[in-house]
Protein backbone atom coordinates (compact mmCIF):
# COMPACT_ATOMS: atom_id res chain seq x y z
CA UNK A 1 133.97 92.30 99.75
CA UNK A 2 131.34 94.32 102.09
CA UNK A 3 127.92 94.37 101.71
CA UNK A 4 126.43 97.34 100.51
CA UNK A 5 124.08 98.53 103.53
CA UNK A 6 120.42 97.20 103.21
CA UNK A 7 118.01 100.27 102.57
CA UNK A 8 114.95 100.48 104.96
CA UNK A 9 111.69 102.07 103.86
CA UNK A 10 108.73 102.49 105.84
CA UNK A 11 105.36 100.51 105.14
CA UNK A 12 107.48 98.41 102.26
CA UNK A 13 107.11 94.68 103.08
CA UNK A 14 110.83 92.49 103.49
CA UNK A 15 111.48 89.15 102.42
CA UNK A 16 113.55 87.57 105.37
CA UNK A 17 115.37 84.26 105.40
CA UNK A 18 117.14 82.77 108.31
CA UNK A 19 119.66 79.96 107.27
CA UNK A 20 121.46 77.23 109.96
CA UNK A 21 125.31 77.60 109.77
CA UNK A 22 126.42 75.53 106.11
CA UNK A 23 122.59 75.04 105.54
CA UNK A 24 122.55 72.24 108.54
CA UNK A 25 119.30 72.43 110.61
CA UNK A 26 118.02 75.05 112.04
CA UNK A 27 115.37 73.78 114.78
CA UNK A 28 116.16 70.04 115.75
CA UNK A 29 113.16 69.38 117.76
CA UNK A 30 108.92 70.54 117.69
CA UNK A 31 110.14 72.27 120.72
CA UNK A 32 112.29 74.74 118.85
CA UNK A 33 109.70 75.97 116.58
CA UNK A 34 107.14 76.95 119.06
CA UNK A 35 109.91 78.64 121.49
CA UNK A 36 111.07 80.60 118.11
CA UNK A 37 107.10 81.30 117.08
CA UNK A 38 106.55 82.94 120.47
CA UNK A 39 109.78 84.88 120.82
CA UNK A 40 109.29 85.83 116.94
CA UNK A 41 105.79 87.07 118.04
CA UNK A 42 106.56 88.71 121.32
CA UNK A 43 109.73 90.76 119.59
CA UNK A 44 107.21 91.50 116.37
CA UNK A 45 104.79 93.28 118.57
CA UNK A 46 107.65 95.31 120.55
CA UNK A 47 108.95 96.53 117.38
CA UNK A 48 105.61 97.14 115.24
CA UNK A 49 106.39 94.59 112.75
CA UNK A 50 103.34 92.90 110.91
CA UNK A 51 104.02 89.38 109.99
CA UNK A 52 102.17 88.12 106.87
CA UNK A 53 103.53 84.81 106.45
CA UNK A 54 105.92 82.43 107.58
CA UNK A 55 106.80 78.88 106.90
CA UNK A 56 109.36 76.96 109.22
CA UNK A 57 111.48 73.91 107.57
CA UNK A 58 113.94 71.76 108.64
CA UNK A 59 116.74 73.89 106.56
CA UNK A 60 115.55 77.19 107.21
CA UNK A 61 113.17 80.02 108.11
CA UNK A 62 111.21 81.45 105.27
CA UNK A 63 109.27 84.79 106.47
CA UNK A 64 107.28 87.84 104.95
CA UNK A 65 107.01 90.82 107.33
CA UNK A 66 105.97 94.25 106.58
């Protein structure tokens, strides 16, 4: 079945998740996290997104953007 197509509004914060394939891990070493922080940051501020929170764990990516 598709997926209906997600429904963008301007200035409306987003829930975003990011999930490892089958829920394995997603960043295996401290490395990891701070190369995704920085690319996460450096593609946040080419596209105007405001990041209000984000927690990394070893399952997945929990973040709150507006």
């Amino acid at each position: 079945m598709l997926r209906r197509p997600r429904m963008y509004i301007p200035g409306f914060p987003y829930h975003i998740v990011q999930r490892g394939n089958n829920r394995k891990v997603c960043f295996l070493v401290q490395e990891n996290f701070a190369f995704y922080l920085e690319l996460w940051k450096k593609i946040s501020a080419r596209y105007g997104v405001s990041v209000r929170a984000y927690i990394f764990s070893n399952a997945y990516l929990y973040e709150k953007s507006m």
